[in-house]
Every structure is written in structure tokens, then in C-alpha cells.
C-alpha atoms as a PDB file:
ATOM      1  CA  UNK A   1      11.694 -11.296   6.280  1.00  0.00           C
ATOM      2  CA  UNK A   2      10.732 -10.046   3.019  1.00  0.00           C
ATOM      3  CA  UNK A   3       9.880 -12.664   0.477  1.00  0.00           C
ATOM      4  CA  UNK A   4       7.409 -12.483  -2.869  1.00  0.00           C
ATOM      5  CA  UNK A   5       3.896 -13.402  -2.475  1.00  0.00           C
ATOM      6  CA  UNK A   6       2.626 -17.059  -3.054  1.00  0.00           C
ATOM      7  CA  UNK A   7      -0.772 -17.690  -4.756  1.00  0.00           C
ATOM      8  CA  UNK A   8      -1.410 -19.588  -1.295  1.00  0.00           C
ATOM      9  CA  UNK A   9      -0.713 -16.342   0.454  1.00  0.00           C
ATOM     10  CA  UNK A  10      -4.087 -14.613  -0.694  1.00  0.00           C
ATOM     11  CA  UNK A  11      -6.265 -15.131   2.214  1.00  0.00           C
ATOM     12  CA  UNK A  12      -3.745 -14.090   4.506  1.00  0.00           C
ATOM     13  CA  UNK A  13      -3.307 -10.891   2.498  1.00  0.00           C
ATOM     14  CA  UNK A  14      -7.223 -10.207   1.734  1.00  0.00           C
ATOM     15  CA  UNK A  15      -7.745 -10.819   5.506  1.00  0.00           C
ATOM     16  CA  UNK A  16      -4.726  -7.957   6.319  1.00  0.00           C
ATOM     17  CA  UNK A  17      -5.849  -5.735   3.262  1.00  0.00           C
ATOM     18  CA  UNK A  18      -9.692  -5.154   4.643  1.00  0.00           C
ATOM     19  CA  UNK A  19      -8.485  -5.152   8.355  1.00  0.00           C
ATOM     20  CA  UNK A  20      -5.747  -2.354   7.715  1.00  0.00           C
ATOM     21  CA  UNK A  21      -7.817  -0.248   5.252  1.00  0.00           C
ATOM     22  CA  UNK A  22     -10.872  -0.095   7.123  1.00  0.00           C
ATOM     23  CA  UNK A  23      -8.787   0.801   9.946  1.00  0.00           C
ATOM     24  CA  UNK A  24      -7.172   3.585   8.052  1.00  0.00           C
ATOM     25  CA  UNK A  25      -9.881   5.004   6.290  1.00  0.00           C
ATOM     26  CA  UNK A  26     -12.453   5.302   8.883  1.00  0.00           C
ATOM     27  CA  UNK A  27     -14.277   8.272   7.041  1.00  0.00           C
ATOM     28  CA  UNK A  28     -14.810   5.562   4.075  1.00  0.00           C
ATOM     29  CA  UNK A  29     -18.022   3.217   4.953  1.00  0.00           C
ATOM     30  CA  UNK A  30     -16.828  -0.344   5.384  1.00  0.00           C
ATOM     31  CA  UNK A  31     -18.927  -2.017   3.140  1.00  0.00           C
ATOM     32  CA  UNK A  32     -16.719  -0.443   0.043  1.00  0.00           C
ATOM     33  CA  UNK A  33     -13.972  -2.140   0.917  1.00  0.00           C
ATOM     34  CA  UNK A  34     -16.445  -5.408   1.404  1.00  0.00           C
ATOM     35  CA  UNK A  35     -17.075  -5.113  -1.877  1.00  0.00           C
ATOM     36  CA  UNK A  36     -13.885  -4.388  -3.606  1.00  0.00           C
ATOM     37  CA  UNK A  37     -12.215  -7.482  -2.289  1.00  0.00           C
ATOM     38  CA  UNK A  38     -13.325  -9.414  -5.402  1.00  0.00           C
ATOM     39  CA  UNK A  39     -11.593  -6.523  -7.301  1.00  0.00           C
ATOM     40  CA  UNK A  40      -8.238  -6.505  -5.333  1.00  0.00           C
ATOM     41  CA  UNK A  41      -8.320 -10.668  -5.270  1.00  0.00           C
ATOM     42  CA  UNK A  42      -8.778 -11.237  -8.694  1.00  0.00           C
ATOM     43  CA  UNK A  43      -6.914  -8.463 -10.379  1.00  0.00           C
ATOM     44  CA  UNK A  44      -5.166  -5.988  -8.259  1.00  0.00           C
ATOM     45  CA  UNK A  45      -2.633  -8.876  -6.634  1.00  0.00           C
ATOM     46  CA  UNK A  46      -2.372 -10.952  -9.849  1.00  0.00           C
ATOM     47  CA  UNK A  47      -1.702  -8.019 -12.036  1.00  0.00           C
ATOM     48  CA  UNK A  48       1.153  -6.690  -9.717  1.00  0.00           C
ATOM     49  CA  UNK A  49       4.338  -7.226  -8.134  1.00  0.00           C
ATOM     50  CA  UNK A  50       3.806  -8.059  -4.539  1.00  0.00           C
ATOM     51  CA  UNK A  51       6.202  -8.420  -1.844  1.00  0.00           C
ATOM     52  CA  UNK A  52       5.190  -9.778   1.747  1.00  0.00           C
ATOM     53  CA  UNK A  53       6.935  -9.722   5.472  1.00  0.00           C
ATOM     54  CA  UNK A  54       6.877 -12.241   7.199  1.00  0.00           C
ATOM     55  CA  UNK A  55       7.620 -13.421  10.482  1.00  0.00           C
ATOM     56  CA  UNK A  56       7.016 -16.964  12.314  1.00  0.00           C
ATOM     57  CA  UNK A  57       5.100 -17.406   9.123  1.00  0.00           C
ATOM     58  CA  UNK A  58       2.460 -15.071   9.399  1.00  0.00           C
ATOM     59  CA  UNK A  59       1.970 -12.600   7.041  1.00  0.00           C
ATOM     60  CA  UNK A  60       2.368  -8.580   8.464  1.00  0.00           C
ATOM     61  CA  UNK A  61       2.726  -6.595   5.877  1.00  0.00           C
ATOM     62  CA  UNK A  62       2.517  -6.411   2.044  1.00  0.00           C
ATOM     63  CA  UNK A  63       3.577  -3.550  -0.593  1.00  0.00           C
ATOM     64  CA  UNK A  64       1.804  -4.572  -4.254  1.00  0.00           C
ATOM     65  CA  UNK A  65       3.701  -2.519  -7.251  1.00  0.00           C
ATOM     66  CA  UNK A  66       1.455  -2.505 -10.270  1.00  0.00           C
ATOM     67  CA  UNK A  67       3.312  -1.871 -14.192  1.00  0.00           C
ATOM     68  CA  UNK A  68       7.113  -1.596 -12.502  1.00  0.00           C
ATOM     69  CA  UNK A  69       6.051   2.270 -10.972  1.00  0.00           C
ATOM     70  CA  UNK A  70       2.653   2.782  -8.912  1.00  0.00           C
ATOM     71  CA  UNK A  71       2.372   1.245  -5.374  1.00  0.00           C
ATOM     72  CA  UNK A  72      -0.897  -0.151  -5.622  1.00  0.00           C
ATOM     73  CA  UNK A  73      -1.198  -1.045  -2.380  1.00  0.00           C
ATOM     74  CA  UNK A  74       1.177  -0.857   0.824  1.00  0.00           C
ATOM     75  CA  UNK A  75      -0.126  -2.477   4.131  1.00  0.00           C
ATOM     76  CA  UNK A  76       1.231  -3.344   7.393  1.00  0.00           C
ATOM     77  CA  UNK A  77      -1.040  -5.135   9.989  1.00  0.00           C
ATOM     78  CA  UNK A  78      -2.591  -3.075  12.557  1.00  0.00           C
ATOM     79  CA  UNK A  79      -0.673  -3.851  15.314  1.00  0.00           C
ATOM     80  CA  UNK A  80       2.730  -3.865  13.967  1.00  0.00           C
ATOM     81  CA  UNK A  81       2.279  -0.328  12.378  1.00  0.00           C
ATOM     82  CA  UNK A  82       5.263   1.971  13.533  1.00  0.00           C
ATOM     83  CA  UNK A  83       7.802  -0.905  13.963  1.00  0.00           C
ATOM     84  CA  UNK A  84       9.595  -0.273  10.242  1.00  0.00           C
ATOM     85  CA  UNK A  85       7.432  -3.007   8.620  1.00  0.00           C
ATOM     86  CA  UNK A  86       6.463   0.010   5.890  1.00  0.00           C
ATOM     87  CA  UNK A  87       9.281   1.576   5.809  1.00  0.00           C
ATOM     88  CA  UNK A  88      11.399  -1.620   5.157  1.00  0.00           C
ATOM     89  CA  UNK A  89       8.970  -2.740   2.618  1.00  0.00           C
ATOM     90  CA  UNK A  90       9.142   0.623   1.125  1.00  0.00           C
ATOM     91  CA  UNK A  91      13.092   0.750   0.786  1.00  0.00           C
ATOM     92  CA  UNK A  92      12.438  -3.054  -0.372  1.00  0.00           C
ATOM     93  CA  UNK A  93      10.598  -1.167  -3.743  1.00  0.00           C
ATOM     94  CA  UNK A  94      13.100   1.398  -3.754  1.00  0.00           C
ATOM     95  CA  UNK A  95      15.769  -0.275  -5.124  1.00  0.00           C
ATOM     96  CA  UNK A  96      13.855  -2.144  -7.838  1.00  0.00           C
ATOM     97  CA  UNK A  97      12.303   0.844  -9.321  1.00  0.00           C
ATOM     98  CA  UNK A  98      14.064   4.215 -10.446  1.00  0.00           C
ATOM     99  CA  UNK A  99      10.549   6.115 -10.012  1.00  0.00           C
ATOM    100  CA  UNK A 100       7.622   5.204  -7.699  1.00  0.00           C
ATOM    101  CA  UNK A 101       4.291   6.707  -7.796  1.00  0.00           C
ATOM    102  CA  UNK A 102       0.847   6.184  -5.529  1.00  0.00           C
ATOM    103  CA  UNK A 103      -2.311   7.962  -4.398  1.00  0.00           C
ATOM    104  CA  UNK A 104      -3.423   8.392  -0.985  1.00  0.00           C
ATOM    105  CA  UNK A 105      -6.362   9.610   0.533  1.00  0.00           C
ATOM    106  CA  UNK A 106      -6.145  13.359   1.523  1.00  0.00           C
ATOM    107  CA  UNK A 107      -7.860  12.398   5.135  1.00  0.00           C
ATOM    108  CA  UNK A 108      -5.178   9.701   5.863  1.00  0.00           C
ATOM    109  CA  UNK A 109      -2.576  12.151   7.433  1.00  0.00           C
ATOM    110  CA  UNK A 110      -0.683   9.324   8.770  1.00  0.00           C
ATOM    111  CA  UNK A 111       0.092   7.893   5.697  1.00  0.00           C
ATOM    112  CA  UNK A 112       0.577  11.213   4.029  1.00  0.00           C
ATOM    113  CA  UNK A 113       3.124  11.956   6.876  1.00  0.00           C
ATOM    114  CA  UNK A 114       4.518   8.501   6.244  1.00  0.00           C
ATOM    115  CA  UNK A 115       5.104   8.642   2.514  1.00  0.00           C
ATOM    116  CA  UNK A 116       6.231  12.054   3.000  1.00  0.00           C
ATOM    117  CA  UNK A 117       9.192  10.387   5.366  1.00  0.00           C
ATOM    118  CA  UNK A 118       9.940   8.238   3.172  1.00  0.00           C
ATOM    119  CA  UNK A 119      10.904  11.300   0.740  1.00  0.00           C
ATOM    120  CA  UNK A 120       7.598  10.789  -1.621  1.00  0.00           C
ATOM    121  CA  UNK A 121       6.549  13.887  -2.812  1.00  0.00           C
ATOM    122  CA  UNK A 122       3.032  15.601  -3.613  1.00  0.00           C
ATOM    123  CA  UNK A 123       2.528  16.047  -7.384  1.00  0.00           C
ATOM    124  CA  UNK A 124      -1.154  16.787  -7.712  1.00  0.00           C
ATOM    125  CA  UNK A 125      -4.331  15.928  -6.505  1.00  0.00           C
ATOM    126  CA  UNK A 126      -7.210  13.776  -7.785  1.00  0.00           C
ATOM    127  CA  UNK A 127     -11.286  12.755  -6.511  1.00  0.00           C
ATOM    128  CA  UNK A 128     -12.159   9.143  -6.228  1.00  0.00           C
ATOM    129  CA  UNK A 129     -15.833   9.270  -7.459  1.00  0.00           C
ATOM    130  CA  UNK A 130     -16.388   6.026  -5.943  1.00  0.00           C
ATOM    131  CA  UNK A 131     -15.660   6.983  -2.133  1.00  0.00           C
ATOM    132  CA  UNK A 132     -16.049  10.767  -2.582  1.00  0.00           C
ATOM    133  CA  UNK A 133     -13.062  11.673  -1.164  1.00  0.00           C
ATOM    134  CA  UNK A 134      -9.906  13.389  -2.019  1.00  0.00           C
ATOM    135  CA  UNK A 135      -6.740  11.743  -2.766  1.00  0.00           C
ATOM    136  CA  UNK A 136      -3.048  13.159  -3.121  1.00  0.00           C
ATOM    137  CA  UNK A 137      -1.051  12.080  -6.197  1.00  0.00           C
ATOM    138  CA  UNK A 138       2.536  11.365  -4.281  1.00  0.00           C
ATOM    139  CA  UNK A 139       5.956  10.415  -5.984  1.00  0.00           C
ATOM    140  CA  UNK A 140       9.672   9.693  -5.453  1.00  0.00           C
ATOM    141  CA  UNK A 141      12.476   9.383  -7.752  1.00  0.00           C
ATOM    142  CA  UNK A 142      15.680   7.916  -7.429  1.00  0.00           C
ATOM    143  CA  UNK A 143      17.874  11.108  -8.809  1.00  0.00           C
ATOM    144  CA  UNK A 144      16.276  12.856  -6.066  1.00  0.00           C
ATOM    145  CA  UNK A 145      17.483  11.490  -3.146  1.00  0.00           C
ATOM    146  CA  UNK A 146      20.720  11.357  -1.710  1.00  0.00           C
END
């Protein structure tokens, strides 16, 4: 089930956030993402629209959507990835928002592949001077697809 995120949601979602992205950016040391959780607690989530699934009451997946058109964040829990959590949240975005943007790392092929599925598009390319790593600037518009 797909519901909005509840203030008492955030440790679920911190605890899912720093699992899932340390999983998927292995070529990123860890301790960055230690130390952005203070950033993605206490503004990322509040300043965006966030959207959890659920089921039995335990939180496996989230999509954040920060100023109605970037997807700030989009994570499923590591052992429910490739059962349409994503892809569900995704279409779950889709139909609020004419025009969707986001930026994935380069070295994340699966999620490249992913948003590329989901008929998100590269636009351009950008370097995160914090990690050192390359990111792809990906977006989808309504009018595009069928």
C-alpha cells in the first residue's frame, strides 16, 4: 500500500535510506552517507513530498519529490528490490506531476537501467564534488509517453 509519510515514520525511513544507498553505491565510502543522514532527516524529507509502501506495517520503500518535479530520493528495501515496489512508487509520482526530473549516479547501472524502464530519459550530465563521482541528469514528461 502506498500511503504519505508520517513524521513518526522517520526512523523507519533513515534506517531504509542508509541500508539501500550504501548498498547501491558501493564505489561511494560509507561513512558519506553516515554523515548526510542529519542532512536528509532534517531537510531533505521535511522539505519534500514523500510517499511510503507499506506492507504489514513495515515500511519498504519510499519515493521523496522535492518542489512538485525532482525525485529526491526513490528507495526500495534491499530485499524487496525487483518485486514492482519502484516501479509502483514511480507510476504513484507519475500521475501527480506533468514533468519529473532526478540525478543518478553514472556507476549505478541498475538504477540507470531502471529509470530508463520507466521511460526517464538522459538530459545531461553533472559531477558531485562531494563523492567524486559522475551523475546522469534523467527526465520524463508526461506529453511524451503514450
Amino acid at each position: 500500500m502506498i500511503r504519505i509519510w508520517q513524521s513518526d515514520d522517520i526512523t523507519a525511513l533513515l534506517r531504509l535510506w542508509l541500508e539501500s544507498t550504501t548498498t547501491a553505491h558501493p564505489f561511494i565510502d560509507a561513512n558519506y552517507w553516515i554523515e548526510s543522514e542529519a542532512l536528509v532527516r532534517d531537510a531533505y524529507l521535511p522539505g519534500s513530498e514523500t510517499w511510503v509502501w507499506t506492507e504489514a506495517d513495515d515500511i519498504l520503500g519510499f519515493i521523496s519529490v522535492m518542489q512538485s518535479q525532482f525525485i529526491g530520493a526513490l528507495f526500495v528495501a534491499t530485499d524487496h528490490i525487483g518485486k514492482g515496489i519502484g516501479q509502483a512508487l514511480i507510476s504513484h509520482v507519475k500521475h501527480r506531476y506533468p514533468s519529473l526530473s532526478l540525478e543518478v549516479y553514472q556507476k549505478n547501472s541498475r538504477a540507470v537501467n531502471f529509470y530508463h524502464a520507466q521511460g526517464f530519459r538522459i538530459e545531461d550530465s553533472a559531477w558531485q564534488d562531494e563523492t567524486h563521482h559522475p551523475t546522469w541528469i534523467m527526465r520524463w514528461q508526461a506529453d511524451r509517453m503514450p
